[in-house]
N, C-alpha and C. Protein backbone atom coordinates (compact mmCIF):
# COMPACT_ATOMS: atom_id res chain seq x y z
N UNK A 1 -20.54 -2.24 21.67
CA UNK A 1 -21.42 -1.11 21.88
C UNK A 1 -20.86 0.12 21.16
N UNK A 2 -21.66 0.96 20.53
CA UNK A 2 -21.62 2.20 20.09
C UNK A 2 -20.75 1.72 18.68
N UNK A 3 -20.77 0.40 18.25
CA UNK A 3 -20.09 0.31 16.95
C UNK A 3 -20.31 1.29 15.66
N UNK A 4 -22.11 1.72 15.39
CA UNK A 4 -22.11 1.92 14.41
C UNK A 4 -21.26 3.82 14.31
N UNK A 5 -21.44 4.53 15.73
CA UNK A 5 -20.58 5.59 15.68
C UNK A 5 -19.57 5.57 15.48
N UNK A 6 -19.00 4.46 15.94
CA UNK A 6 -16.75 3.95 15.77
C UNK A 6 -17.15 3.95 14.53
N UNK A 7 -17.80 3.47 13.45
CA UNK A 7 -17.67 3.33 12.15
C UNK A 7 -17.87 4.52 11.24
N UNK A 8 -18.86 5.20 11.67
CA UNK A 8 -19.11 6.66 11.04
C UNK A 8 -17.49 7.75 11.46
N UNK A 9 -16.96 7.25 12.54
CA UNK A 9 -15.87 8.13 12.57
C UNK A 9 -14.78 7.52 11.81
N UNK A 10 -14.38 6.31 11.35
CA UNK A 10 -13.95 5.34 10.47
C UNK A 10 -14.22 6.59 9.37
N UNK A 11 -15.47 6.23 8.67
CA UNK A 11 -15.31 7.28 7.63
C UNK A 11 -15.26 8.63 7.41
N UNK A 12 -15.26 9.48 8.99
CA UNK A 12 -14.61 10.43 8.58
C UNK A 12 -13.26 10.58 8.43
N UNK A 13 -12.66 9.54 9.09
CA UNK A 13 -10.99 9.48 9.00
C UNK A 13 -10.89 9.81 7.53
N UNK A 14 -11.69 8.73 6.92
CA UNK A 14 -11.00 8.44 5.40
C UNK A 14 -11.46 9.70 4.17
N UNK A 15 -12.52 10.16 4.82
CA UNK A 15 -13.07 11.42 4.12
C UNK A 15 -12.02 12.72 3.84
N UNK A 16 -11.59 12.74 5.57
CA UNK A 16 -10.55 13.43 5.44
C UNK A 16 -9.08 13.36 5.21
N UNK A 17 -8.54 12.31 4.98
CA UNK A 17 -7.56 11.94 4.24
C UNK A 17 -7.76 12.33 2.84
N UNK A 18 -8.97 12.18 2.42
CA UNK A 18 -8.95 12.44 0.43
C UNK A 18 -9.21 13.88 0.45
N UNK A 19 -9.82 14.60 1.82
CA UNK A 19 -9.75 15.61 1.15
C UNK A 19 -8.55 17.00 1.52
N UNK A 20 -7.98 16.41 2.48
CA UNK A 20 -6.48 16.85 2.32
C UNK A 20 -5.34 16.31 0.98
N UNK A 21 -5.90 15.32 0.64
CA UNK A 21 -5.21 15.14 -0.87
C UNK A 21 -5.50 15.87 -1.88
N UNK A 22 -6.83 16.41 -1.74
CA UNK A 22 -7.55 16.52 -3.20
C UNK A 22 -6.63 17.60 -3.86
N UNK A 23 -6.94 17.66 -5.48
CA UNK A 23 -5.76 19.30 -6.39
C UNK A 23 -6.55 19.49 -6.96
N UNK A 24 -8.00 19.85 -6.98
CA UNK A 24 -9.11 20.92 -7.50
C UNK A 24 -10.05 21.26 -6.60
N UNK A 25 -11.10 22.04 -6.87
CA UNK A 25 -11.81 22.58 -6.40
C UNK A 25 -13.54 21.82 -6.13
N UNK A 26 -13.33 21.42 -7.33
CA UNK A 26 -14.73 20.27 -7.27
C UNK A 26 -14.53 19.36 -6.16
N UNK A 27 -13.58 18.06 -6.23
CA UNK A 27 -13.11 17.20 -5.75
C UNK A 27 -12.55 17.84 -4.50
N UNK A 28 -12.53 18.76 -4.10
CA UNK A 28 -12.04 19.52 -2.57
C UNK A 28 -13.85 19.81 -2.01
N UNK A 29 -14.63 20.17 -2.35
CA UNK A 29 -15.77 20.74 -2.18
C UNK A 29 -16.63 19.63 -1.77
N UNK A 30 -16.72 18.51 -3.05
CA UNK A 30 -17.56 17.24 -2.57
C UNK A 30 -16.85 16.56 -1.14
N UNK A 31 -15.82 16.56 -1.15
CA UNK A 31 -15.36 15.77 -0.26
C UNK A 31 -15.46 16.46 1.52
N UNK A 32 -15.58 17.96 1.38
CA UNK A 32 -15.78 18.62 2.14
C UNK A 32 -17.05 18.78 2.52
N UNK A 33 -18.56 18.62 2.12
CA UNK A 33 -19.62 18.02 2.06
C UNK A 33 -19.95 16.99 2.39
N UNK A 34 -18.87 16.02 2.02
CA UNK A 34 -19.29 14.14 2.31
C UNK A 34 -18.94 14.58 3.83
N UNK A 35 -17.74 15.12 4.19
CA UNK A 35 -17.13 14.96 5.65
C UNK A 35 -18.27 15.82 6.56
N UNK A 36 -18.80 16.86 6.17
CA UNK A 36 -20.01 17.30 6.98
C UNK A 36 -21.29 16.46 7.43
N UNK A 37 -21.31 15.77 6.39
CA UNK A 37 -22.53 14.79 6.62
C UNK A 37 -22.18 13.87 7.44
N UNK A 38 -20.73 12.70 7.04
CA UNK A 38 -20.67 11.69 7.63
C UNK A 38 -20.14 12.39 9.35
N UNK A 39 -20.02 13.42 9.73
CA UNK A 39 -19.85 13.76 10.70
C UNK A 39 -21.07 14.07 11.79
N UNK A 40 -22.32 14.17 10.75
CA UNK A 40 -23.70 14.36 11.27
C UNK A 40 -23.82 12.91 11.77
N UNK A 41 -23.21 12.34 10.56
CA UNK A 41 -23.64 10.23 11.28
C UNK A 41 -23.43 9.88 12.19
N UNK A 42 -22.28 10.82 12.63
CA UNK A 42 -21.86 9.82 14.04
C UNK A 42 -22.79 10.49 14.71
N UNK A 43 -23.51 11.77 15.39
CA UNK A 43 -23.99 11.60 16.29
C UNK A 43 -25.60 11.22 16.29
N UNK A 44 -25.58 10.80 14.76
CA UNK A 44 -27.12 10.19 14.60
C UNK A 44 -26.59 8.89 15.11
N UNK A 45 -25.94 8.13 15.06
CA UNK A 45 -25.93 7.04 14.96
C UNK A 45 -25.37 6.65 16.71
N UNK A 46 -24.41 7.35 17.00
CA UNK A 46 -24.46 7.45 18.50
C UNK A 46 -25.76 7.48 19.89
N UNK A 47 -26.80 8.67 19.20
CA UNK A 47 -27.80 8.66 19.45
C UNK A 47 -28.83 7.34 19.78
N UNK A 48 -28.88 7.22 18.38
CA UNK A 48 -29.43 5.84 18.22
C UNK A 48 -29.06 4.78 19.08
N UNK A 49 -28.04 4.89 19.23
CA UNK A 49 -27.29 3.37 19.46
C UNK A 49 -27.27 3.55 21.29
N UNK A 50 -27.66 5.04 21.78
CA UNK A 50 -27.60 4.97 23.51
C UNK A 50 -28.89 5.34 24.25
N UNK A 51 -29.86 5.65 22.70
CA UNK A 51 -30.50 5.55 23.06
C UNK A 51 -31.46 4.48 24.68
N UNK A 52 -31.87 3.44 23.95
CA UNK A 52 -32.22 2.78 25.86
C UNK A 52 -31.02 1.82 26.66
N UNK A 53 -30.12 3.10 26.46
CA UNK A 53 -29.11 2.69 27.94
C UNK A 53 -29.31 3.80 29.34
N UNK A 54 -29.40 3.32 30.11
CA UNK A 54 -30.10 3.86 31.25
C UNK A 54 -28.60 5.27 31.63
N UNK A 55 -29.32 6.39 31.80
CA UNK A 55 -28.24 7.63 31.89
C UNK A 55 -27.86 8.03 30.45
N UNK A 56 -27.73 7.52 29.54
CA UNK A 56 -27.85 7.67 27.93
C UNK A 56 -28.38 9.12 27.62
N UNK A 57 -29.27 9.64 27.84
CA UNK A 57 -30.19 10.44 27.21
C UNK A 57 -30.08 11.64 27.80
N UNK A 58 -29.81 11.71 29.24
CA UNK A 58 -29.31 12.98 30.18
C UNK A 58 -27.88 13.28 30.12
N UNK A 59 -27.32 12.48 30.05
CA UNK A 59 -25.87 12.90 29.12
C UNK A 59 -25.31 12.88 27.95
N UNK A 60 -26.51 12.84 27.17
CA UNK A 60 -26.62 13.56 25.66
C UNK A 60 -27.19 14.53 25.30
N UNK A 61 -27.76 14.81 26.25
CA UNK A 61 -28.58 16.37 26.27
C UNK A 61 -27.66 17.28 26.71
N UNK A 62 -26.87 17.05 27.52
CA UNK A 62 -25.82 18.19 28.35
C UNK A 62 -24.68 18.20 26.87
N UNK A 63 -24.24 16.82 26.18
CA UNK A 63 -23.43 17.10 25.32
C UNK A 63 -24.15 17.57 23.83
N UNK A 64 -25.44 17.64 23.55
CA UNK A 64 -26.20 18.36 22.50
C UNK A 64 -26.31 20.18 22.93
N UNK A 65 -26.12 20.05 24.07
CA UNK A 65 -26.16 21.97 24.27
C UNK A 65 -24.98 21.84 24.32
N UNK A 66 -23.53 21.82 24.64
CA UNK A 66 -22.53 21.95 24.42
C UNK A 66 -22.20 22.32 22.94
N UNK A 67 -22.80 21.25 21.99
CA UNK A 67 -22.48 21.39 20.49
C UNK A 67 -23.25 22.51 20.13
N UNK A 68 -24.13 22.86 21.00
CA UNK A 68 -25.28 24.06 20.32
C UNK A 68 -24.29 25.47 20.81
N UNK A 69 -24.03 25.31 22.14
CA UNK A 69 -23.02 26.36 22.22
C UNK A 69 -21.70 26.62 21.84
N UNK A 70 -20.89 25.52 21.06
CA UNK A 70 -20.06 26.02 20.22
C UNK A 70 -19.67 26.55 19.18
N UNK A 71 -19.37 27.36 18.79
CA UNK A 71 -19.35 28.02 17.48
C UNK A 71 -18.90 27.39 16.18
N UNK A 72 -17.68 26.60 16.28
CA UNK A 72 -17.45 25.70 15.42
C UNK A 72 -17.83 24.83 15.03
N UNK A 73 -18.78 24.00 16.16
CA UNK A 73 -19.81 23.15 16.23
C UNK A 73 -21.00 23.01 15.67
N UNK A 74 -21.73 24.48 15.75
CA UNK A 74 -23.00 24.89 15.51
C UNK A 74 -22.51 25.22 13.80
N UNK A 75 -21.42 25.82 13.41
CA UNK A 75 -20.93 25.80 11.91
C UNK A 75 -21.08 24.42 11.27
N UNK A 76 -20.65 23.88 11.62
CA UNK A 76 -20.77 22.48 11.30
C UNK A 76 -22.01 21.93 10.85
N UNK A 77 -22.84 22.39 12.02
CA UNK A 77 -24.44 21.77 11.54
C UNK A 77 -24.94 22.59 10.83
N UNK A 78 -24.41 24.02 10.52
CA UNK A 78 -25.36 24.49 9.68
C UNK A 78 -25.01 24.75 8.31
N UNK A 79 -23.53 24.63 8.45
CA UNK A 79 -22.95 24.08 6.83
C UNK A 79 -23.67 22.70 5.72
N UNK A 80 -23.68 21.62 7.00
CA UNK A 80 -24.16 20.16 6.59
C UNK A 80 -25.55 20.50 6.42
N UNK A 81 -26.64 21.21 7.04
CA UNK A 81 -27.93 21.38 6.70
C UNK A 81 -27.91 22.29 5.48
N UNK A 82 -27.18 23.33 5.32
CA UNK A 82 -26.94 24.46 4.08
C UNK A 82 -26.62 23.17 2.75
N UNK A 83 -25.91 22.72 2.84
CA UNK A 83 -25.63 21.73 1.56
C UNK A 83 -26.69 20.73 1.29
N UNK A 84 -26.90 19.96 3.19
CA UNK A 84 -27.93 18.79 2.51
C UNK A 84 -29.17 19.22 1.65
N UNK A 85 -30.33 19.94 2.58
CA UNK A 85 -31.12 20.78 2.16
C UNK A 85 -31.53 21.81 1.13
N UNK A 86 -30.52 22.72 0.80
CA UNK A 86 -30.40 24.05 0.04
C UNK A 86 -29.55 23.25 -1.07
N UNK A 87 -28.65 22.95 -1.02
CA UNK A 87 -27.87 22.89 -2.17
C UNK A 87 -26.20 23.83 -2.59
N UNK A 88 -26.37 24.39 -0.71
CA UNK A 88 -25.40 25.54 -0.80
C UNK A 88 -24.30 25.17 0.17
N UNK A 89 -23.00 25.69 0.03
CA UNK A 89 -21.58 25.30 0.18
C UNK A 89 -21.34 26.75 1.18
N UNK A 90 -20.51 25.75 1.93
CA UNK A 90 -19.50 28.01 2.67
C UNK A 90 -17.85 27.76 2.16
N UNK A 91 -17.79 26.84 0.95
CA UNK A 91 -16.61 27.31 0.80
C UNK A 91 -16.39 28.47 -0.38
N UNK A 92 -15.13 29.12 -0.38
CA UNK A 92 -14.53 29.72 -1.05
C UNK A 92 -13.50 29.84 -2.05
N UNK A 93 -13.23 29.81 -3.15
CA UNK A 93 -12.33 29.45 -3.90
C UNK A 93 -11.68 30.62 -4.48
N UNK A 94 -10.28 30.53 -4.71
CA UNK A 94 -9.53 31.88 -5.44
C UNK A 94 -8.31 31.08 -5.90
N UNK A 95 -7.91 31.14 -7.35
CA UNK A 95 -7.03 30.94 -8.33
C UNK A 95 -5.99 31.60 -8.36
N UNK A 96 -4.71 31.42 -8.12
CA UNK A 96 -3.39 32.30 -8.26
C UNK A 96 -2.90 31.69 -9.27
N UNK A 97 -2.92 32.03 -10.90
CA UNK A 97 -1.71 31.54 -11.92
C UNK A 97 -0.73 32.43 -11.87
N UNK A 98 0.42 31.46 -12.31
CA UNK A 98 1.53 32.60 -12.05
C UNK A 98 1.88 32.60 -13.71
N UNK A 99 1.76 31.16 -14.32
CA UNK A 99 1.82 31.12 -15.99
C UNK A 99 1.04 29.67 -16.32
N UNK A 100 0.29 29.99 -17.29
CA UNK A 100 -0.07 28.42 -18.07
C UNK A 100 -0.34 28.80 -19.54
N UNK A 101 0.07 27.45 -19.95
CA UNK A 101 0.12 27.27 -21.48
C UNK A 101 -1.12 25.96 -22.21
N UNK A 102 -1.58 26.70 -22.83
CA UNK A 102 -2.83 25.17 -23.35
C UNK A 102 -2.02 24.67 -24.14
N UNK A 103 -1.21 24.90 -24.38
CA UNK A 103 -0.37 23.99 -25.24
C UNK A 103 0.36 22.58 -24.02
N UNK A 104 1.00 22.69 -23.01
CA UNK A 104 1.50 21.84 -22.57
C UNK A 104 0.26 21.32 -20.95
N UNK A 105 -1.08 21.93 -21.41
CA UNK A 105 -2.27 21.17 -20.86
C UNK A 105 -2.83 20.17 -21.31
N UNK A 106 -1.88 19.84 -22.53
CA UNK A 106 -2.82 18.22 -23.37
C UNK A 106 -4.01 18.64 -24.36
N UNK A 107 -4.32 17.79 -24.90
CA UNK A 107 -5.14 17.79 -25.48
C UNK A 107 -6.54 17.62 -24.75
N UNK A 108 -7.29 18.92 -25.44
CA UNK A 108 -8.74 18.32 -24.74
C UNK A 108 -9.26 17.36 -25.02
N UNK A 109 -10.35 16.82 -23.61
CA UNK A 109 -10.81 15.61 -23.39
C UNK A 109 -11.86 15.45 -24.94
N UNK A 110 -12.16 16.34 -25.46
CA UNK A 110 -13.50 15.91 -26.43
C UNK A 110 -13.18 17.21 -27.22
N UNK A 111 -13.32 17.26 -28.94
CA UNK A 111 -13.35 18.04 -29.60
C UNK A 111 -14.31 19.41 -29.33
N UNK A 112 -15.13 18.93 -28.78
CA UNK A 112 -16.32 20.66 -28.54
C UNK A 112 -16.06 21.24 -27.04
N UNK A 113 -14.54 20.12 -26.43
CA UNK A 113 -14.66 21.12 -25.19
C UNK A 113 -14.11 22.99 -25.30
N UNK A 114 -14.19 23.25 -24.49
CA UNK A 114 -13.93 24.64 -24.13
C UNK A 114 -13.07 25.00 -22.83
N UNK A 115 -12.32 25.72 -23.01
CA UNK A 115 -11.05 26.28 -21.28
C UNK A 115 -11.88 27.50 -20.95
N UNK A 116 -12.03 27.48 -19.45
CA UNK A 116 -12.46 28.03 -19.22
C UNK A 116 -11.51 28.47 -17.71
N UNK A 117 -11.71 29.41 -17.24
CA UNK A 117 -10.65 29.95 -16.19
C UNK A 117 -11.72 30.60 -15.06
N UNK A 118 -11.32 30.26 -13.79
CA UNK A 118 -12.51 31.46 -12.63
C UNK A 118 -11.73 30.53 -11.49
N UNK A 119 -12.45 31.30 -10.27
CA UNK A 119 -12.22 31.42 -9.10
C UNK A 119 -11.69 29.92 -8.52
N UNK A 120 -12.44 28.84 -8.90
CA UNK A 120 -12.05 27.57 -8.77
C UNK A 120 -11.44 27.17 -9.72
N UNK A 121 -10.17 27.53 -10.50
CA UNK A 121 -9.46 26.29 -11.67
C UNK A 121 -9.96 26.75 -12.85
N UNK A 122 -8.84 26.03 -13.17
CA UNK A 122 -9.10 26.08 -14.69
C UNK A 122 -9.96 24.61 -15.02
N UNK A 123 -10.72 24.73 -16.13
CA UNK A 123 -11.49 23.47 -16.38
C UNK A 123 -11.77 23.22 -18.20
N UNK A 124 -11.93 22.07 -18.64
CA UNK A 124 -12.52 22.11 -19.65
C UNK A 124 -13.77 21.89 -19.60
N UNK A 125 -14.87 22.33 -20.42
CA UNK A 125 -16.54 22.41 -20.07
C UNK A 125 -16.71 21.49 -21.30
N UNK A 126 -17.18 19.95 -21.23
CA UNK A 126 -17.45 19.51 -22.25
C UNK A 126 -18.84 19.54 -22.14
N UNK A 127 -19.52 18.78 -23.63
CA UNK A 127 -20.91 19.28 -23.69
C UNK A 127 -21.81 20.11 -22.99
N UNK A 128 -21.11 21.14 -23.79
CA UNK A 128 -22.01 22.66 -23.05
C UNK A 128 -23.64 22.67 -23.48
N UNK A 129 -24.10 22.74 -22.62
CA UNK A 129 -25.36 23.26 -22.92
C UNK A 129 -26.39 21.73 -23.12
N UNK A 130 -25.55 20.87 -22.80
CA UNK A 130 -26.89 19.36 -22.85
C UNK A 130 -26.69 18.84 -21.82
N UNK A 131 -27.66 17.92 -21.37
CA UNK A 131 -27.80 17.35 -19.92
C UNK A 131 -26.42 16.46 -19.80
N UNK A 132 -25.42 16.43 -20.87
CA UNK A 132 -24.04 15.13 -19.86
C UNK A 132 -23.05 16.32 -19.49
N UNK A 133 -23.34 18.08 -19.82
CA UNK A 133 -22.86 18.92 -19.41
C UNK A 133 -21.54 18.70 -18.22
N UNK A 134 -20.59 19.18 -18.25
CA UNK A 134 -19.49 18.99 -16.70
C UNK A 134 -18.27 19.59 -17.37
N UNK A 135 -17.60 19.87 -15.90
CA UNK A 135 -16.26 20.78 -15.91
C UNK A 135 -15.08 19.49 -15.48
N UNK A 136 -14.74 19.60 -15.88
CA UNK A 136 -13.16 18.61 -15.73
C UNK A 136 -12.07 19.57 -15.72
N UNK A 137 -11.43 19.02 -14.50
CA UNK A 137 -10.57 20.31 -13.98
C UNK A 137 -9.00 20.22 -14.71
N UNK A 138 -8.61 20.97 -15.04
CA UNK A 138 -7.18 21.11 -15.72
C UNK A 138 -6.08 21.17 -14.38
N UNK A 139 -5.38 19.96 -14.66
CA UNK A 139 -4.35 20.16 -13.38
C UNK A 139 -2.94 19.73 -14.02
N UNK A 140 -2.65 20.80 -14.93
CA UNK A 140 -1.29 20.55 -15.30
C UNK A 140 -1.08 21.44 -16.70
N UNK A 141 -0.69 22.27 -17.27
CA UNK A 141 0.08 23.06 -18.11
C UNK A 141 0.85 24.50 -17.44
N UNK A 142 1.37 24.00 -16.12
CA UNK A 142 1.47 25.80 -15.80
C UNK A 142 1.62 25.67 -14.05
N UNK A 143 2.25 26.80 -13.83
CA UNK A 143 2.22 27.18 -12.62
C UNK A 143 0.45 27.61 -11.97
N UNK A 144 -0.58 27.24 -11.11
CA UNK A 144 -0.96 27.85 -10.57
C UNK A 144 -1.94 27.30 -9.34
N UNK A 145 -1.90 27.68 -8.09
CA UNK A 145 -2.90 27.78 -7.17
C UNK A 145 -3.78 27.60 -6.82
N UNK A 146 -5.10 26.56 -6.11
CA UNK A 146 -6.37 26.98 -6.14
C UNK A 146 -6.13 26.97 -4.41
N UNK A 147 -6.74 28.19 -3.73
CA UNK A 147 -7.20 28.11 -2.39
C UNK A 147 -8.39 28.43 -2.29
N UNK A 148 -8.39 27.22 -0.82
CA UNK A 148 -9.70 27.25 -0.75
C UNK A 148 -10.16 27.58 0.89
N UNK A 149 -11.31 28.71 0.98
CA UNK A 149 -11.65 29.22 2.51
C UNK A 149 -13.35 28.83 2.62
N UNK A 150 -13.41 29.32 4.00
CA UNK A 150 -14.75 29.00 4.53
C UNK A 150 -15.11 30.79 4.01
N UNK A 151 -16.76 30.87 4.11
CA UNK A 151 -17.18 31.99 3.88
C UNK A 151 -17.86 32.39 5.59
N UNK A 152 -18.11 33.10 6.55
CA UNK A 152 -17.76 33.74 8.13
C UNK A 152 -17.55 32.14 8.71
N UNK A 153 -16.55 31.74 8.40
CA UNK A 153 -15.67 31.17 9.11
C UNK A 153 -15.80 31.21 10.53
N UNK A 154 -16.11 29.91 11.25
CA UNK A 154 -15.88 30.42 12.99
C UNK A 154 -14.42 30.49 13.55
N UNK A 155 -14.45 31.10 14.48
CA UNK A 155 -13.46 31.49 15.18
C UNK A 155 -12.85 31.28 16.63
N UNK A 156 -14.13 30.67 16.94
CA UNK A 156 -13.54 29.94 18.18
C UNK A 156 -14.21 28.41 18.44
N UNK A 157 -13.66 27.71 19.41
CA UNK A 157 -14.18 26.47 19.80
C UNK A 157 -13.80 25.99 21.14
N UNK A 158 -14.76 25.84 21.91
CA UNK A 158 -14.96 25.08 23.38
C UNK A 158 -14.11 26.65 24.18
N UNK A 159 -14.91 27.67 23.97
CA UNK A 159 -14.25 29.00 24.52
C UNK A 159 -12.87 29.74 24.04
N UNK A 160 -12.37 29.10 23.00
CA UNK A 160 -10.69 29.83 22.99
C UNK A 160 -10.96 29.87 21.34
N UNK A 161 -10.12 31.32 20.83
CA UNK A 161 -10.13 31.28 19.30
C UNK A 161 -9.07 30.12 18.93
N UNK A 162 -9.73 30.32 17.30
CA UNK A 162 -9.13 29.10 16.65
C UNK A 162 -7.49 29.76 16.24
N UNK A 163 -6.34 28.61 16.26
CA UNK A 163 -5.27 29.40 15.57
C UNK A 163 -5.57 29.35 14.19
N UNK A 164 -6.47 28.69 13.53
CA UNK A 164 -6.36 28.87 12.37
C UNK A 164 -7.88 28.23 11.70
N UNK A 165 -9.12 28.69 10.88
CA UNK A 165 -10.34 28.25 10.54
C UNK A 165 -10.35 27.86 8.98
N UNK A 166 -8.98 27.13 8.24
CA UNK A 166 -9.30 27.00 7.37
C UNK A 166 -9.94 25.72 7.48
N UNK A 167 -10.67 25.04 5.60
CA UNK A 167 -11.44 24.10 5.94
C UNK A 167 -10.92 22.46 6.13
N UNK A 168 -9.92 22.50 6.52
CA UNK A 168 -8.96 21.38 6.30
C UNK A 168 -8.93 21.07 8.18
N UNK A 169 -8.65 22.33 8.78
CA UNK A 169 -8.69 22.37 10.09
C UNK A 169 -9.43 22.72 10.91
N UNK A 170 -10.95 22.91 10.42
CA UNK A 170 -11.71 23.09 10.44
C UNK A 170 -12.39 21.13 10.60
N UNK A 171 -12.24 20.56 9.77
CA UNK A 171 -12.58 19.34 9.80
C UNK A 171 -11.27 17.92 10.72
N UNK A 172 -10.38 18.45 10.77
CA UNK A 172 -9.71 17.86 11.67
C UNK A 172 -10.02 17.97 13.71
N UNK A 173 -10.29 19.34 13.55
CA UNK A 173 -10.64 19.63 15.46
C UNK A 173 -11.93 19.16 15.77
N UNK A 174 -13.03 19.15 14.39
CA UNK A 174 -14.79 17.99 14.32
C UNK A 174 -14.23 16.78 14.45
N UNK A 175 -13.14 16.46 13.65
CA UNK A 175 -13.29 15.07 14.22
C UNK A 175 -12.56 14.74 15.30
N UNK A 176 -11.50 15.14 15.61
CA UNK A 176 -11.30 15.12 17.50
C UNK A 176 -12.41 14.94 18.52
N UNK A 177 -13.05 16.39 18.14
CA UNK A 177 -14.44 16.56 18.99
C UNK A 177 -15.15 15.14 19.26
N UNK A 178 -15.35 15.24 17.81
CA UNK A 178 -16.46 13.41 17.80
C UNK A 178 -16.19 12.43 18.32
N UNK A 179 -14.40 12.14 18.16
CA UNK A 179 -14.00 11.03 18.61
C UNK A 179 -14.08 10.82 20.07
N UNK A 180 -13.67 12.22 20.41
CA UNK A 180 -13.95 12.27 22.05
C UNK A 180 -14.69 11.74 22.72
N UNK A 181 -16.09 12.37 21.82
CA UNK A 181 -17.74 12.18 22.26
C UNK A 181 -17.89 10.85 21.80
N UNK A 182 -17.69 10.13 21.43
CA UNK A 182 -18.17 8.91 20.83
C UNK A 182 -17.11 7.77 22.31
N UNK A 183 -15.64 7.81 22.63
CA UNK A 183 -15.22 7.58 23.40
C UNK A 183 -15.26 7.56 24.73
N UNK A 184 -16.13 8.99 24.76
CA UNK A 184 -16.94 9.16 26.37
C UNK A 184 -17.70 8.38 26.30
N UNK A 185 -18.70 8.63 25.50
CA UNK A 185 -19.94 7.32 25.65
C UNK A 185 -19.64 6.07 25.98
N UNK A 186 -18.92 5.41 25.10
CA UNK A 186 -18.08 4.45 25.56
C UNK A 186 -17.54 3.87 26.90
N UNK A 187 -16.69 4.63 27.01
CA UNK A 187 -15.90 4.74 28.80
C UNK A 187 -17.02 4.89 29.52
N UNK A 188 -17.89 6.03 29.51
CA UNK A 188 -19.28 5.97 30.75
C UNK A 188 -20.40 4.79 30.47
N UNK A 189 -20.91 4.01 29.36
CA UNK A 189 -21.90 3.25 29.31
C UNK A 189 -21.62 1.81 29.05
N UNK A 190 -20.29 1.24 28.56
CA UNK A 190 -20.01 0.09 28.08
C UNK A 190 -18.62 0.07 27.34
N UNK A 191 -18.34 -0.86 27.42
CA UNK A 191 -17.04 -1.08 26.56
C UNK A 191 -17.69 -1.49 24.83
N UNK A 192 -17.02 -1.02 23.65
CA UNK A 192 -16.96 -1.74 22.34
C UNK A 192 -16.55 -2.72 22.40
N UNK A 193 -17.33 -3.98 21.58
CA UNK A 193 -16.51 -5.05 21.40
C UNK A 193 -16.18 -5.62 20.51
N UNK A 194 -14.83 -6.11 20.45
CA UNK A 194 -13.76 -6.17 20.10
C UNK A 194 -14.28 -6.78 18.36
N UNK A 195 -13.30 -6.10 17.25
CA UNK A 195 -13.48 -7.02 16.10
C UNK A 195 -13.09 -8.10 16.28
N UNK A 196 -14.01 -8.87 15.73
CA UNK A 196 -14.45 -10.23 15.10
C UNK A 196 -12.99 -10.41 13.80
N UNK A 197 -12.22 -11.52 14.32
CA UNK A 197 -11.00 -11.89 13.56
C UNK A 197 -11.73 -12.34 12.67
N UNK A 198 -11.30 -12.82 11.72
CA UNK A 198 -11.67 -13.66 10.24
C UNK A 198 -10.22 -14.68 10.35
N UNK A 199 -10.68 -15.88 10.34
CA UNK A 199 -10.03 -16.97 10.56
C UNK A 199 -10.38 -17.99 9.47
């Protein structure tokens, strides 16, 4: 029971593993997007899945106003609707070089690329101006920085401020949350059962 939510939190584990790895700004951003969504999955898919279990639906309503009254919570959904929908991000990006050299950045990827420098990275822009257009991020001639923030950032969650709203920890205390909620369900309606060995 409630497998397909254990699995949607499965991939937020792994979402957020790559995107605590990531060293640009693109590849920090998508991955911070994927983790908003697949975090929407679990409670679509939770939903779904308790749906006709008897008590199911009255104690998903008490835990759907809970998420409506949290601040970090309600960020969450309206980040993942801002991206799915709109096309728009709340993160923030700012570049600290301290020195870089195009000389010991390699050679560019394609003769007509171009360096280009801003708030997210340095990048080369190959085919400018035609539809295979893209930025490929430069991660190596030089000392420098990319951080990355939420834009009004929440500040508290389940009543107490946050010690800290960047977007890294920001997506670690969602998925606590979830796991919780996905575990309650669990414990109150049925046990999961057990993977299926391969023999």
């Amino acid at each position: 029971m409630f497998q397909r939510a254990l699995s949607k939190i499965e991939d937020c584990h792994i979402i957020l593993d790559k995107l605590i790895q990531a060293d640009d700004a693109l590849s920090f951003r998508a991955l911070f997007n994927s983790f908003l969504t697949s975090a929407r999955a679990v409670t679509f898919a939770l939903q779904k899945e308790g749906k006709h279990i008897s008590g199911f639906n009255d104690w998903y309503a008490l835990k759907q106003q809970e998420m409506r009254d949290d601040e970090l919570l309600r960020f969450v959904h309206e980040a993942r609707n801002e991206d799915f929908h709109e096309g728009k991000h709340r993160l923030t990006f700012s570049t600290y070089i301290d020195h870089f050299s195009v000389k010991q950045a390699g050679s560019p990827p394609s003769p007509n690329a171009k360096l280009v420098a801003g708030a997210e990275g340095l990048f080369w822009i190959v085919d400018e101006g035609t539809p295979r257009e893209r930025r490929i991020p430069i991660k190596r001639g030089g000392r420098f920085v990319i951080m990355a923030s939420i834009a009004k950032a929440p500040t508290m969650h389940r009543g107490k401020p946050l010690q800290a709203n960047d977007p890294v920890t920001i997506c670690k205390i969602t998925l606590d949350y979830l796991s919780e909620l996905v575990h309650e369900a669990i414990s109150r309606f049925g046990t999961s059962s057990p993977p299926v060995s391969a023999t």
